[in-house]
PDB file of N, CA and C in Angstrom:
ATOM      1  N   UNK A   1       5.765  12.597 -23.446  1.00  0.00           N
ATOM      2  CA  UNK A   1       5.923  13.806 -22.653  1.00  0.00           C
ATOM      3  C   UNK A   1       6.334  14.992 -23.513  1.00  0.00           C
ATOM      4  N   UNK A   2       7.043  15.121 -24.972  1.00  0.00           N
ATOM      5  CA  UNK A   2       7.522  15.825 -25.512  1.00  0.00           C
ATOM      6  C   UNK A   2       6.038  16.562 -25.943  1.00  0.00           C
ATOM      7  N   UNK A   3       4.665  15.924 -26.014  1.00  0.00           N
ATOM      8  CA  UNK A   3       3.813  17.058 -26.757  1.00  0.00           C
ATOM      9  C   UNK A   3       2.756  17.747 -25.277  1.00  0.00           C
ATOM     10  N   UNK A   4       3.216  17.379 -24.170  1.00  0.00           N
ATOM     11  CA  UNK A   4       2.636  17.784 -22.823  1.00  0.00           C
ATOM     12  C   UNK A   4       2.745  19.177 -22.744  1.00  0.00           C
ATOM     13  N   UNK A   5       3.371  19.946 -23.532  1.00  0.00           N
ATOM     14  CA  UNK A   5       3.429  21.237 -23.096  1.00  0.00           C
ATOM     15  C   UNK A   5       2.683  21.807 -24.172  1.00  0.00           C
ATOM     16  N   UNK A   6       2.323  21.210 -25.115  1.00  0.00           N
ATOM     17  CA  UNK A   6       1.217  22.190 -26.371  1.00  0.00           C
ATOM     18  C   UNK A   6      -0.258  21.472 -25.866  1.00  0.00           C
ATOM     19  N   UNK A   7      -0.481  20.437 -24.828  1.00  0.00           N
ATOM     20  CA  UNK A   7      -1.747  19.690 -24.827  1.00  0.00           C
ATOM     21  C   UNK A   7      -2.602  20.580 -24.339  1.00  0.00           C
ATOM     22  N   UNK A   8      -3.989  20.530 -23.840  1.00  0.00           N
ATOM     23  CA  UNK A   8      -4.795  21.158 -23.206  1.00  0.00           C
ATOM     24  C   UNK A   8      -5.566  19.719 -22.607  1.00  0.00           C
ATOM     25  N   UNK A   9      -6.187  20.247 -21.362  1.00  0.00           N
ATOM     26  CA  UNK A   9      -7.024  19.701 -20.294  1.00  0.00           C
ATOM     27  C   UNK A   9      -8.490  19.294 -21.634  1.00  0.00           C
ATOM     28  N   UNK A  10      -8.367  17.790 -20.929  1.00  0.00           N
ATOM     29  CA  UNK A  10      -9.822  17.191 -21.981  1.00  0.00           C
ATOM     30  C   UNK A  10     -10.871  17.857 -21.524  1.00  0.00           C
ATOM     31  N   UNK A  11     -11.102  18.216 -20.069  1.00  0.00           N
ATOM     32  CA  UNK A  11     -12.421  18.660 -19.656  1.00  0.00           C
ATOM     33  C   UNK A  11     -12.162  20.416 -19.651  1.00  0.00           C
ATOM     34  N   UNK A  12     -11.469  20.969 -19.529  1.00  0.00           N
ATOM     35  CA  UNK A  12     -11.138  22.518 -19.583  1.00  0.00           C
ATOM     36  C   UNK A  12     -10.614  22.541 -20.827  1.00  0.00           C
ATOM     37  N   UNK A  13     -10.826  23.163 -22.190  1.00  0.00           N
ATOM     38  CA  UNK A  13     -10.246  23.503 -23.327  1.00  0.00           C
ATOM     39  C   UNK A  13      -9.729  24.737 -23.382  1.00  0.00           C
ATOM     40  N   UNK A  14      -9.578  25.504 -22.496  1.00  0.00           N
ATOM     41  CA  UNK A  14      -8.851  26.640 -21.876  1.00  0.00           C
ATOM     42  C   UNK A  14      -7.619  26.150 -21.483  1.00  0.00           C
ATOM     43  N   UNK A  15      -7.748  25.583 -20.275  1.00  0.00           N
ATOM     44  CA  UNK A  15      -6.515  25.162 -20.013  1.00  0.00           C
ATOM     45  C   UNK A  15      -5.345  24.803 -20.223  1.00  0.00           C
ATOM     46  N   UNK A  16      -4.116  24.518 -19.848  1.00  0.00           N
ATOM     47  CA  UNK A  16      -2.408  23.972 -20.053  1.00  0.00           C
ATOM     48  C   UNK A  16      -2.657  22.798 -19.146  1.00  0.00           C
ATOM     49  N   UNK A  17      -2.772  21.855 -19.937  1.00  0.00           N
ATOM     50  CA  UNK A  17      -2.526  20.009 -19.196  1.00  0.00           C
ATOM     51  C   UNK A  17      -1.099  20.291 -18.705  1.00  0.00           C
ATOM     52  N   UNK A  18      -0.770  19.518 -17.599  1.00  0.00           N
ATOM     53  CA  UNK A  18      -0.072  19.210 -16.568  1.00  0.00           C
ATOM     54  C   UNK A  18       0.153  17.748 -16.444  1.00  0.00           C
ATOM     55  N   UNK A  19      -0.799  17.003 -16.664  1.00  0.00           N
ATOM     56  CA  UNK A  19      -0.282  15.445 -16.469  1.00  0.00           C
ATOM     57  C   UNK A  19      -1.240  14.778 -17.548  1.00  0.00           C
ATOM     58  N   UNK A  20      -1.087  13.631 -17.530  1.00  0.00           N
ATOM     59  CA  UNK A  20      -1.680  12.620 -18.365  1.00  0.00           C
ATOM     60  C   UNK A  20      -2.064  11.107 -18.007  1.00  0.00           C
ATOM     61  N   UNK A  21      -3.155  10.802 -17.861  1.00  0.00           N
ATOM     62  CA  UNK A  21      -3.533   9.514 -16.406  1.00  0.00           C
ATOM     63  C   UNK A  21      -3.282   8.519 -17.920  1.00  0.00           C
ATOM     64  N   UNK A  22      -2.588   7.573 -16.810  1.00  0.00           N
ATOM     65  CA  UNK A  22      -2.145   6.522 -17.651  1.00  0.00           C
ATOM     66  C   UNK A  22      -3.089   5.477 -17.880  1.00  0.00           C
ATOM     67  N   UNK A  23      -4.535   5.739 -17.413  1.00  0.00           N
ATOM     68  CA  UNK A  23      -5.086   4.684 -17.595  1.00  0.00           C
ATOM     69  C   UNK A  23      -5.897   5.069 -18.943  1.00  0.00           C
ATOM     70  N   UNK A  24      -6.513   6.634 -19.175  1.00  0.00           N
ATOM     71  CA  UNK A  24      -7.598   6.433 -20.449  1.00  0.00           C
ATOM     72  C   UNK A  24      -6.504   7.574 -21.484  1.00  0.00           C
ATOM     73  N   UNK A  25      -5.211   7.462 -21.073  1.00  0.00           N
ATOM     74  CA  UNK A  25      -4.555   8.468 -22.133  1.00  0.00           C
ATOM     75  C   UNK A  25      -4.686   9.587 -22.369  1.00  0.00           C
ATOM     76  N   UNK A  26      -5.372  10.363 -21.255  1.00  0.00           N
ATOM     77  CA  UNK A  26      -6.232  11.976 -21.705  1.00  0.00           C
ATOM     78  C   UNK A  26      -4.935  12.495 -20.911  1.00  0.00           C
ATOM     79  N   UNK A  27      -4.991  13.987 -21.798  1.00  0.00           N
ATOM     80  CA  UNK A  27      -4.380  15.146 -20.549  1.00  0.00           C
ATOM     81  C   UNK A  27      -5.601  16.060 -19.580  1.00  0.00           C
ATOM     82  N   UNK A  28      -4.869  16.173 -19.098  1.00  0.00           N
ATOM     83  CA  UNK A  28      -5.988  16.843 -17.874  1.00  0.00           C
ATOM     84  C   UNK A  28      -4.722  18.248 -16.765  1.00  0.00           C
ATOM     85  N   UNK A  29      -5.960  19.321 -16.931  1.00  0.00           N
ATOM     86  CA  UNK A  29      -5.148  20.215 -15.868  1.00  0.00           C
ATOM     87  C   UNK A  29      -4.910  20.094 -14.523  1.00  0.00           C
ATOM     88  N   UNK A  30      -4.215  20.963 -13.525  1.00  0.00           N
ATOM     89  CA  UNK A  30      -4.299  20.383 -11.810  1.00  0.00           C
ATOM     90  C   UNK A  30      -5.528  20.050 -11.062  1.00  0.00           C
ATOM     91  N   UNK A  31      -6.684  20.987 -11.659  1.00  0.00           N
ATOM     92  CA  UNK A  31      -8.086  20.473 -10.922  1.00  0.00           C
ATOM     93  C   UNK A  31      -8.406  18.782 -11.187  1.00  0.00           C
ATOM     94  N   UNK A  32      -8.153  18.175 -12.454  1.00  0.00           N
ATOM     95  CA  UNK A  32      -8.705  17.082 -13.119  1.00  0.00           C
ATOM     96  C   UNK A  32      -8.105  15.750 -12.222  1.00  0.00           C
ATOM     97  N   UNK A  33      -7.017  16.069 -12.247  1.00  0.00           N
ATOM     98  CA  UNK A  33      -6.113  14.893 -11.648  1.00  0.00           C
ATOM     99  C   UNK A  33      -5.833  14.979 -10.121  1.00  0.00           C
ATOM    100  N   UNK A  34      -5.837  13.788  -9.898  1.00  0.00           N
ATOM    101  CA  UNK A  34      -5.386  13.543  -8.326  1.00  0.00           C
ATOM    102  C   UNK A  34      -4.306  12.629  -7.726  1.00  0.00           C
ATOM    103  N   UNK A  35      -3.656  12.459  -7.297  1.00  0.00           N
ATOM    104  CA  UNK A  35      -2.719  11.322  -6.850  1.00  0.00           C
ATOM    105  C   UNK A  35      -3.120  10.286  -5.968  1.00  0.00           C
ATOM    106  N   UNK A  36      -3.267   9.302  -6.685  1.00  0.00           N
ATOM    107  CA  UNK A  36      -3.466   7.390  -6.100  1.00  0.00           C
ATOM    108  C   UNK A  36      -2.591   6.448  -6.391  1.00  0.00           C
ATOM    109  N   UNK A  37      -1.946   6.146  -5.090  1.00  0.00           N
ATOM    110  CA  UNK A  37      -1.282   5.212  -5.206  1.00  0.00           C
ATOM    111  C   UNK A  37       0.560   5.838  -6.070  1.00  0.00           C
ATOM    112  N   UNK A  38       0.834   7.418  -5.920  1.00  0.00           N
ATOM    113  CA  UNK A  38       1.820   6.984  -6.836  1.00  0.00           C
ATOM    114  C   UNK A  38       1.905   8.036  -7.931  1.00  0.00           C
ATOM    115  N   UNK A  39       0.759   8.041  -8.617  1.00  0.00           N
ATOM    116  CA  UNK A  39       0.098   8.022  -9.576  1.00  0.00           C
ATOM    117  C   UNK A  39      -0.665   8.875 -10.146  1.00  0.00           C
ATOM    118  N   UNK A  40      -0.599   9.866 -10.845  1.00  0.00           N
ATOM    119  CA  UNK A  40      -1.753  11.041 -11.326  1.00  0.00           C
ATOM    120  C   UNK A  40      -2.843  10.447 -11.713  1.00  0.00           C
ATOM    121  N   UNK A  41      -3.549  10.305 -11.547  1.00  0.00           N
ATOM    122  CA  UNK A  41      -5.160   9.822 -12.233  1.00  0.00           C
ATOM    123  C   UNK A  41      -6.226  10.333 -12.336  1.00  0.00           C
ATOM    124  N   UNK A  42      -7.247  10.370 -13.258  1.00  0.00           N
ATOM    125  CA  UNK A  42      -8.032  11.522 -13.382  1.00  0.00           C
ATOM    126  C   UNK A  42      -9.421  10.764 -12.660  1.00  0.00           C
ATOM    127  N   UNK A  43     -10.248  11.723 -12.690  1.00  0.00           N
ATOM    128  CA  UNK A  43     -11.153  11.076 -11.915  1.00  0.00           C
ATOM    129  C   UNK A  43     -12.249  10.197 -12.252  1.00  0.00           C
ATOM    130  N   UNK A  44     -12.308  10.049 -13.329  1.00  0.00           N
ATOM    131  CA  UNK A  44     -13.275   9.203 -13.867  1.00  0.00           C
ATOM    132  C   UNK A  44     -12.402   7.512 -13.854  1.00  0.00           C
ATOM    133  N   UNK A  45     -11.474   7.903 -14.202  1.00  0.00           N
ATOM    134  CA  UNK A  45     -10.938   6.187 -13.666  1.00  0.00           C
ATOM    135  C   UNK A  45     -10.348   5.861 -12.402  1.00  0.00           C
ATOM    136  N   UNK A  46     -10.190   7.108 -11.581  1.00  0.00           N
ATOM    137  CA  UNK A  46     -10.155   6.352 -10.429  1.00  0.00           C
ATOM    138  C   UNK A  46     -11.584   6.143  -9.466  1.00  0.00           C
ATOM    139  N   UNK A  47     -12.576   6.419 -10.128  1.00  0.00           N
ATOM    140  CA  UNK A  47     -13.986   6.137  -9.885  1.00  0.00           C
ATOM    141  C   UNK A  47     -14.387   4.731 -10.061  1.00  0.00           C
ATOM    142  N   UNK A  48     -13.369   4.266 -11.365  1.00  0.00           N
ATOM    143  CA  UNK A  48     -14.057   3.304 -12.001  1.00  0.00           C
ATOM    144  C   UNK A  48     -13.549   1.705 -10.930  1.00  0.00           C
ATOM    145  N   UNK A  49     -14.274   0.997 -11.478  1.00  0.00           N
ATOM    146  CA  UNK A  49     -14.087  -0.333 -10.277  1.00  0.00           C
ATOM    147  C   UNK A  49     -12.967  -1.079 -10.870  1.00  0.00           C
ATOM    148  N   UNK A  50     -12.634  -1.327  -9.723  1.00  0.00           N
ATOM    149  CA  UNK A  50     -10.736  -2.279  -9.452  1.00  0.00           C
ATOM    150  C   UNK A  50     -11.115  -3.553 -10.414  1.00  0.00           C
ATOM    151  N   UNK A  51     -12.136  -3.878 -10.309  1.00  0.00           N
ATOM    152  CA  UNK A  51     -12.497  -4.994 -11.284  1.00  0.00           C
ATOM    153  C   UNK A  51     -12.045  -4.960 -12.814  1.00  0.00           C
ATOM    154  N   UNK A  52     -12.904  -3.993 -13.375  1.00  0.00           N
ATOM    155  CA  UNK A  52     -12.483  -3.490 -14.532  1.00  0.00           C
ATOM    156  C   UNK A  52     -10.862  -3.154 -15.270  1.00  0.00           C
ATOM    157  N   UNK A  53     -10.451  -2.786 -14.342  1.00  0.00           N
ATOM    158  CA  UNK A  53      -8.786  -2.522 -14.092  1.00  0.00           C
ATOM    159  C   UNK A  53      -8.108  -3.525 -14.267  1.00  0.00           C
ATOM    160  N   UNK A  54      -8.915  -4.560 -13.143  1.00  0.00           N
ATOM    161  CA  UNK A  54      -8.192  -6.219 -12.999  1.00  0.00           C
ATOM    162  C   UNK A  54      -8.332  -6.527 -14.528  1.00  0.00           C
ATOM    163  N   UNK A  55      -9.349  -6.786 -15.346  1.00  0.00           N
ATOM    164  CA  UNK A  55      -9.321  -7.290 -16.540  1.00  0.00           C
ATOM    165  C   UNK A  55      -8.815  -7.212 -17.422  1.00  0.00           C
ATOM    166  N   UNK A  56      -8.565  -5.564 -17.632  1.00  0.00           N
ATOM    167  CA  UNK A  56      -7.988  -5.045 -18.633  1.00  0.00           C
ATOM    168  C   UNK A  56      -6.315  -6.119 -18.683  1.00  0.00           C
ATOM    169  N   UNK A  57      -5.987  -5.506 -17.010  1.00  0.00           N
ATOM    170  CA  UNK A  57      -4.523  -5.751 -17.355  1.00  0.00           C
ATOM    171  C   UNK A  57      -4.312  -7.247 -17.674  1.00  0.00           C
ATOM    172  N   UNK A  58      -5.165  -8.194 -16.821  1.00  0.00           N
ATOM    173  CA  UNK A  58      -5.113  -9.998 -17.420  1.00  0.00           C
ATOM    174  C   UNK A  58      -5.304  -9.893 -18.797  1.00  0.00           C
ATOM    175  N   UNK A  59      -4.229 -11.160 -18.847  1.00  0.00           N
ATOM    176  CA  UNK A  59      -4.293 -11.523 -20.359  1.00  0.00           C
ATOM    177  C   UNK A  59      -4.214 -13.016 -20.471  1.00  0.00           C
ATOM    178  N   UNK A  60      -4.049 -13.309 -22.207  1.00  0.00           N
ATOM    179  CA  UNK A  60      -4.412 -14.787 -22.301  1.00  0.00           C
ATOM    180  C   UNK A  60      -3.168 -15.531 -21.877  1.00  0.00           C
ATOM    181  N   UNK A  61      -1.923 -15.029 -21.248  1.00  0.00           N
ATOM    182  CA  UNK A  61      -0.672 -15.324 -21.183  1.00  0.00           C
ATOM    183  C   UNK A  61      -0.576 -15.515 -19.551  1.00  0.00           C
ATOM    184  N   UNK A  62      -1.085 -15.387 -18.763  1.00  0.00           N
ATOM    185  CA  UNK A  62      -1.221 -15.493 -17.273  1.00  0.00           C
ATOM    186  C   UNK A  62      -1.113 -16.912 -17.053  1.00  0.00           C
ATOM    187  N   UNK A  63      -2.215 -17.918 -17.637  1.00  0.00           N
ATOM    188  CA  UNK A  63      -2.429 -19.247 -17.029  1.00  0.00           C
ATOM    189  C   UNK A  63      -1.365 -20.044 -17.834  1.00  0.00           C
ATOM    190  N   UNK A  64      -0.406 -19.540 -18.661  1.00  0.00           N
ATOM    191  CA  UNK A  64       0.384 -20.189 -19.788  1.00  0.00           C
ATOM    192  C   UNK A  64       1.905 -19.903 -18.376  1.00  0.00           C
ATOM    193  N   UNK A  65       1.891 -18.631 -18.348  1.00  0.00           N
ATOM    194  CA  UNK A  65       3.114 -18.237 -17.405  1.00  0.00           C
ATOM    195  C   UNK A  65       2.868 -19.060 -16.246  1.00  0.00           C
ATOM    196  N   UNK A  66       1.639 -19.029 -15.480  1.00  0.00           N
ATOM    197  CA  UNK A  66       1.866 -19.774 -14.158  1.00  0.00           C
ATOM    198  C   UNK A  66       1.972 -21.259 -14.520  1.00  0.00           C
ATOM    199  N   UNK A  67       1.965 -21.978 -15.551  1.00  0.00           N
ATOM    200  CA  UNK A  67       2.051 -23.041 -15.983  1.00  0.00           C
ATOM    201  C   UNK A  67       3.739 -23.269 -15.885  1.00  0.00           C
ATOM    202  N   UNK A  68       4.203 -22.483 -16.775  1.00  0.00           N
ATOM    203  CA  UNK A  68       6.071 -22.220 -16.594  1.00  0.00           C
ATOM    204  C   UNK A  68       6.596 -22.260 -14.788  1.00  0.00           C
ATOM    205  N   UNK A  69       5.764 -21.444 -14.851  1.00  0.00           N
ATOM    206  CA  UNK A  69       6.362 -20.813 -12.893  1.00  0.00           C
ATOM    207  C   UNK A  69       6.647 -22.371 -12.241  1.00  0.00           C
ATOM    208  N   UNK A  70       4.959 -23.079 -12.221  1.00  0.00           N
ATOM    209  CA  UNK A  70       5.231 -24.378 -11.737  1.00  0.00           C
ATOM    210  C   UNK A  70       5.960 -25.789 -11.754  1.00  0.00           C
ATOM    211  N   UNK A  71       6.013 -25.679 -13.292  1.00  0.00           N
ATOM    212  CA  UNK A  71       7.016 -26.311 -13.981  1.00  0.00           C
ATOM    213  C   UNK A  71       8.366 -25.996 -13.809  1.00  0.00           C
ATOM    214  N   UNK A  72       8.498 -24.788 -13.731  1.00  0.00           N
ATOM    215  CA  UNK A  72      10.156 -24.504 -13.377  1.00  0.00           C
ATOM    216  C   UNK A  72      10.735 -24.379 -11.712  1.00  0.00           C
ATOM    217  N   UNK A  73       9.733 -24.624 -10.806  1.00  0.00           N
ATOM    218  CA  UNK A  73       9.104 -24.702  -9.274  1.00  0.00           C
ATOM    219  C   UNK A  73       9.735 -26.198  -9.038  1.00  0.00           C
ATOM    220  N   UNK A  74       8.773 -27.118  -9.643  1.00  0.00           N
ATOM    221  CA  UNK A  74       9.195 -28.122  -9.578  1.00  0.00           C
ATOM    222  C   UNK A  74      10.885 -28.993 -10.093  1.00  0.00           C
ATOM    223  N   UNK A  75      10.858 -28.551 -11.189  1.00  0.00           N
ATOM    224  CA  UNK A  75      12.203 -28.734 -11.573  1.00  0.00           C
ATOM    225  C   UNK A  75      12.908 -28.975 -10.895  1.00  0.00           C
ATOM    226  N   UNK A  76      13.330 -26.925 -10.147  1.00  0.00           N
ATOM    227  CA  UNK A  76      14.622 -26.596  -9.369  1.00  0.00           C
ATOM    228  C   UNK A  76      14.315 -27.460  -8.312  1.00  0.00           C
ATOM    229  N   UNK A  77      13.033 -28.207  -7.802  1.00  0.00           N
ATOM    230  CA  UNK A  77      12.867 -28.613  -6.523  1.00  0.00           C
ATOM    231  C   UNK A  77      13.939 -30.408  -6.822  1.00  0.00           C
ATOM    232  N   UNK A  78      13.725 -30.868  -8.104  1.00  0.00           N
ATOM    233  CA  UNK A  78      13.975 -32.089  -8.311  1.00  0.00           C
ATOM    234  C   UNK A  78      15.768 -31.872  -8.504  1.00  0.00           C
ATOM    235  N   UNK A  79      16.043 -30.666  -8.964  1.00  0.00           N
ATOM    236  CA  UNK A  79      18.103 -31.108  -8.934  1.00  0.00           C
ATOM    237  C   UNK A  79      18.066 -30.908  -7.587  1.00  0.00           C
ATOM    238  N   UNK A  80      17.303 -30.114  -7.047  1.00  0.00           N
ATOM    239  CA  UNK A  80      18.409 -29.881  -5.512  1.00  0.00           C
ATOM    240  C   UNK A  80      18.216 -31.141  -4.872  1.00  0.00           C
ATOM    241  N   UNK A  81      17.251 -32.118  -4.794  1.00  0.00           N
ATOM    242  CA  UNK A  81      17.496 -33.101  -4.038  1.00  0.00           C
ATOM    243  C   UNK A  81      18.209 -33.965  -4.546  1.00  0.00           C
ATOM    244  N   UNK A  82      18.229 -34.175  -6.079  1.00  0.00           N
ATOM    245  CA  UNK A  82      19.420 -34.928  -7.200  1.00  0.00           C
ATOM    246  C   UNK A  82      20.484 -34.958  -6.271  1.00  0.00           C
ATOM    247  N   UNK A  83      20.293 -33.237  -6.420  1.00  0.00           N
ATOM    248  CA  UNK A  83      22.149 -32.811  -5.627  1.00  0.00           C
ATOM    249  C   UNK A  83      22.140 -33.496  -4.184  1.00  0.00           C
ATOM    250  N   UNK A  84      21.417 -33.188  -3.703  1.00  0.00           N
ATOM    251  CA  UNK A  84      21.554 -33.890  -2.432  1.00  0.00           C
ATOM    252  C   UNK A  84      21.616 -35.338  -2.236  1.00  0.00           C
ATOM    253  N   UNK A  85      21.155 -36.166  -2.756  1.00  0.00           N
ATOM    254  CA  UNK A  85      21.243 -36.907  -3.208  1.00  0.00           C
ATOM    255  C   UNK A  85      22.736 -37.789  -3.661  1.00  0.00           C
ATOM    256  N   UNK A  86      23.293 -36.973  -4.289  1.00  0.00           N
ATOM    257  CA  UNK A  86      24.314 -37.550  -4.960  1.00  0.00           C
ATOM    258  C   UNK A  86      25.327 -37.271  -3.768  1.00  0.00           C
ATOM    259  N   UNK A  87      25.282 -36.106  -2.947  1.00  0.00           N
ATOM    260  CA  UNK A  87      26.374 -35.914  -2.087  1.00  0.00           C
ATOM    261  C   UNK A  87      26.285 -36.757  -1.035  1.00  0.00           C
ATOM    262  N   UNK A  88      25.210 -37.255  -1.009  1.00  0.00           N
ATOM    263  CA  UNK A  88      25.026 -38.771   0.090  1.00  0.00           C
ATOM    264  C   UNK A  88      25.560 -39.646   0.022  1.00  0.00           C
ATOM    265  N   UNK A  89      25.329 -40.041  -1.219  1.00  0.00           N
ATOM    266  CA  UNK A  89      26.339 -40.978  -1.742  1.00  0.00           C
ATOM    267  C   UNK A  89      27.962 -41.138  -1.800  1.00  0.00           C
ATOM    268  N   UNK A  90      28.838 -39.988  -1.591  1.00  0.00           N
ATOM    269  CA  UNK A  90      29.991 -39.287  -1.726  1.00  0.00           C
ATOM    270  C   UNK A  90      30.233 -40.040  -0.330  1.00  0.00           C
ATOM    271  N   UNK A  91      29.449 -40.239   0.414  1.00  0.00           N
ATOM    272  CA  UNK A  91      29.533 -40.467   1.989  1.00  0.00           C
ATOM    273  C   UNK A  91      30.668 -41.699   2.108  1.00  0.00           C
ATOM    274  N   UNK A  92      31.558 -41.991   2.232  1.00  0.00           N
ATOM    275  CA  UNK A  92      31.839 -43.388   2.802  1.00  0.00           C
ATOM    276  C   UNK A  92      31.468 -44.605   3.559  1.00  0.00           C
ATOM    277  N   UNK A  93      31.720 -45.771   3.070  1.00  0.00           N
ATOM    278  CA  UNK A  93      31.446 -46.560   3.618  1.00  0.00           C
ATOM    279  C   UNK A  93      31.676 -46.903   5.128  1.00  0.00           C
ATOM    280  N   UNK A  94      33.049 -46.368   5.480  1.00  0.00           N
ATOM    281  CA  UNK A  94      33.341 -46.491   6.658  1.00  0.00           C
ATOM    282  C   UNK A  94      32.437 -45.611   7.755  1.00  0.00           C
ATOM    283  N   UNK A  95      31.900 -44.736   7.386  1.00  0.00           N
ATOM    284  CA  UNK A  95      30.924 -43.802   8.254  1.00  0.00           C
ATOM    285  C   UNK A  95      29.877 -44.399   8.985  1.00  0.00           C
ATOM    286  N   UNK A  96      29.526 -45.146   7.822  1.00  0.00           N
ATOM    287  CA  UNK A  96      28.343 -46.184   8.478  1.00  0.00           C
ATOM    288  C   UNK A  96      28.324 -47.195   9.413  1.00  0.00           C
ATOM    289  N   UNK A  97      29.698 -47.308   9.408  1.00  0.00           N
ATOM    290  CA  UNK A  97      29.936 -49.074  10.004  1.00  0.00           C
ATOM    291  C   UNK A  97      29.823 -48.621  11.720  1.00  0.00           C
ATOM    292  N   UNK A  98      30.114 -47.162  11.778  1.00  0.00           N
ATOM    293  CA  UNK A  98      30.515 -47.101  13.232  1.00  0.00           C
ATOM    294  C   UNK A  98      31.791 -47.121  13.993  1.00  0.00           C
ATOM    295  N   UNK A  99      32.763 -47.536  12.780  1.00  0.00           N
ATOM    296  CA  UNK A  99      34.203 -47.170  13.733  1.00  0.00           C
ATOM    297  C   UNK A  99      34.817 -45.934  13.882  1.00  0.00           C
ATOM    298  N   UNK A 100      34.374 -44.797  12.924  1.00  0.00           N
ATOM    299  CA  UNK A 100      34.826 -43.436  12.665  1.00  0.00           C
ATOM    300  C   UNK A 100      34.404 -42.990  13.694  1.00  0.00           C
ATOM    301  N   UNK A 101      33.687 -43.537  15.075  1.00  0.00           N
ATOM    302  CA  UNK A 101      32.836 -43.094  16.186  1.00  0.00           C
ATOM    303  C   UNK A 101      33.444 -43.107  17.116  1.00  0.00           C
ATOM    304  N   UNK A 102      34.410 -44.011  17.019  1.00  0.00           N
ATOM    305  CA  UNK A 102      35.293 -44.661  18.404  1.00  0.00           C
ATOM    306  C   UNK A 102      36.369 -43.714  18.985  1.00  0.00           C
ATOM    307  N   UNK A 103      36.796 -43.637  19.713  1.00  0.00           N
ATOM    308  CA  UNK A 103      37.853 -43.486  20.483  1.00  0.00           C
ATOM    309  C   UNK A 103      39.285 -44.571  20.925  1.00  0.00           C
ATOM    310  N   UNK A 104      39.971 -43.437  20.471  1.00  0.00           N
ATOM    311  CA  UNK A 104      41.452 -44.406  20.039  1.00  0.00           C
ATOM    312  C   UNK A 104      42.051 -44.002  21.318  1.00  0.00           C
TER     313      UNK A 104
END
Protein backbone atom coordinates (compact mmCIF):
# COMPACT_ATOMS: atom_id res chain seq x y z
CA UNK A 1 0.00 0.00 0.00
CA UNK A 2 2.96 2.37 0.65
CA UNK A 3 3.60 2.73 -3.38
CA UNK A 4 -0.49 3.12 -4.08
CA UNK A 5 -0.27 6.67 -4.14
CA UNK A 6 2.61 7.13 -6.98
CA UNK A 7 0.77 4.00 -9.03
CA UNK A 8 -1.34 4.70 -12.05
CA UNK A 9 -4.47 2.74 -13.43
CA UNK A 10 -3.09 -0.32 -15.82
CA UNK A 11 -5.84 0.48 -18.30
CA UNK A 12 -5.90 4.53 -17.92
CA UNK A 13 -2.12 5.74 -17.85
CA UNK A 14 -3.50 9.09 -16.99
CA UNK A 15 -4.93 8.17 -14.13
CA UNK A 16 -4.24 7.95 -9.91
CA UNK A 17 -4.92 4.06 -9.00
CA UNK A 18 -7.13 3.81 -6.07
CA UNK A 19 -7.08 0.10 -5.41
CA UNK A 20 -5.28 -2.95 -6.40
CA UNK A 21 -7.34 -6.42 -7.19
CA UNK A 22 -5.77 -9.00 -5.37
CA UNK A 23 -6.16 -11.46 -7.78
CA UNK A 24 -3.79 -10.30 -11.02
CA UNK A 25 -1.78 -7.60 -8.81
CA UNK A 26 -2.61 -4.58 -11.15
CA UNK A 27 -3.63 -1.08 -9.90
CA UNK A 28 -6.58 0.17 -11.43
CA UNK A 29 -8.60 3.62 -11.07
CA UNK A 30 -12.50 3.92 -9.68
CA UNK A 31 -13.93 3.13 -13.21
CA UNK A 32 -11.69 -0.28 -13.38
CA UNK A 33 -12.67 -1.84 -10.17
CA UNK A 34 -15.78 -3.02 -8.66
CA UNK A 35 -16.75 -4.59 -5.37
CA UNK A 36 -17.42 -8.60 -5.09
CA UNK A 37 -17.89 -10.23 -2.37
CA UNK A 38 -15.91 -7.77 -0.02
CA UNK A 39 -13.50 -7.13 -2.33
CA UNK A 40 -12.18 -4.59 -5.05
CA UNK A 41 -11.71 -6.55 -8.20
CA UNK A 42 -11.07 -5.54 -11.52
CA UNK A 43 -12.95 -6.70 -14.20
CA UNK A 44 -11.24 -8.99 -16.12
CA UNK A 45 -10.96 -11.39 -13.16
CA UNK A 46 -14.06 -11.09 -11.95
CA UNK A 47 -15.14 -12.18 -15.51
CA UNK A 48 -12.92 -14.93 -15.26
CA UNK A 49 -14.46 -18.50 -14.21
CA UNK A 50 -14.71 -19.64 -10.42
CA UNK A 51 -13.02 -22.66 -11.79
CA UNK A 52 -9.88 -21.15 -12.60
CA UNK A 53 -9.83 -19.37 -9.19
CA UNK A 54 -10.65 -22.84 -7.63
CA UNK A 55 -7.26 -24.10 -9.01
CA UNK A 56 -5.11 -21.59 -8.54
CA UNK A 57 -5.84 -21.49 -4.86
CA UNK A 58 -5.66 -25.76 -4.48
CA UNK A 59 -2.57 -27.02 -3.79
CA UNK A 60 -0.51 -30.20 -3.47
CA UNK A 61 -1.05 -29.88 0.42
CA UNK A 62 -4.99 -30.22 0.52
CA UNK A 63 -5.23 -34.15 0.24
CA UNK A 64 -2.05 -34.39 2.74
CA UNK A 65 -4.10 -31.90 5.29
CA UNK A 66 -7.42 -33.72 4.93
CA UNK A 67 -5.44 -36.83 5.56
CA UNK A 68 -4.29 -35.10 9.16
CA UNK A 69 -7.98 -33.71 9.68
CA UNK A 70 -9.12 -37.46 9.57
CA UNK A 71 -6.55 -38.90 11.38
CA UNK A 72 -6.78 -36.43 14.09
CA UNK A 73 -10.98 -36.92 13.74
CA UNK A 74 -10.50 -40.22 14.55
CA UNK A 75 -8.07 -40.10 17.28
CA UNK A 76 -10.00 -37.49 19.46
CA UNK A 77 -12.97 -39.89 18.66
CA UNK A 78 -10.88 -43.00 20.24
CA UNK A 79 -9.71 -41.09 23.90
CA UNK A 80 -13.11 -39.87 24.43
CA UNK A 81 -14.55 -43.23 24.50
CA UNK A 82 -11.06 -44.53 26.28
CA UNK A 83 -12.32 -41.86 28.67
CA UNK A 84 -15.51 -43.09 28.83
CA UNK A 85 -14.65 -46.09 29.09
CA UNK A 86 -12.45 -45.99 31.92
CA UNK A 87 -15.07 -43.96 33.97
CA UNK A 88 -17.28 -47.07 33.65
CA UNK A 89 -15.18 -48.90 35.13
CA UNK A 90 -14.74 -46.42 38.27
CA UNK A 91 -18.43 -47.71 38.65
CA UNK A 92 -18.76 -50.04 41.65
CA UNK A 93 -19.48 -53.23 42.11
CA UNK A 94 -22.21 -52.76 44.38
CA UNK A 95 -24.26 -50.72 41.69
CA UNK A 96 -24.75 -53.63 39.77
CA UNK A 97 -25.89 -56.10 42.19
CA UNK A 98 -29.09 -54.08 42.79
CA UNK A 99 -29.05 -53.31 46.43
CA UNK A 100 -28.08 -49.52 46.03
CA UNK A 101 -31.86 -49.69 44.57
CA UNK A 102 -33.63 -50.68 47.62
CA UNK A 103 -35.37 -48.97 50.14
CA UNK A 104 -34.36 -49.04 53.74
Amino acid sequence: MADLHQAKCFHHLAREAVARCPECRNYFCRECVTEHQGRLVCASCLQRPEETKARKTASVWNPIANTFKAAFGILLAWIFFYAIGQLLLLIPDSFHSGNIWRSV
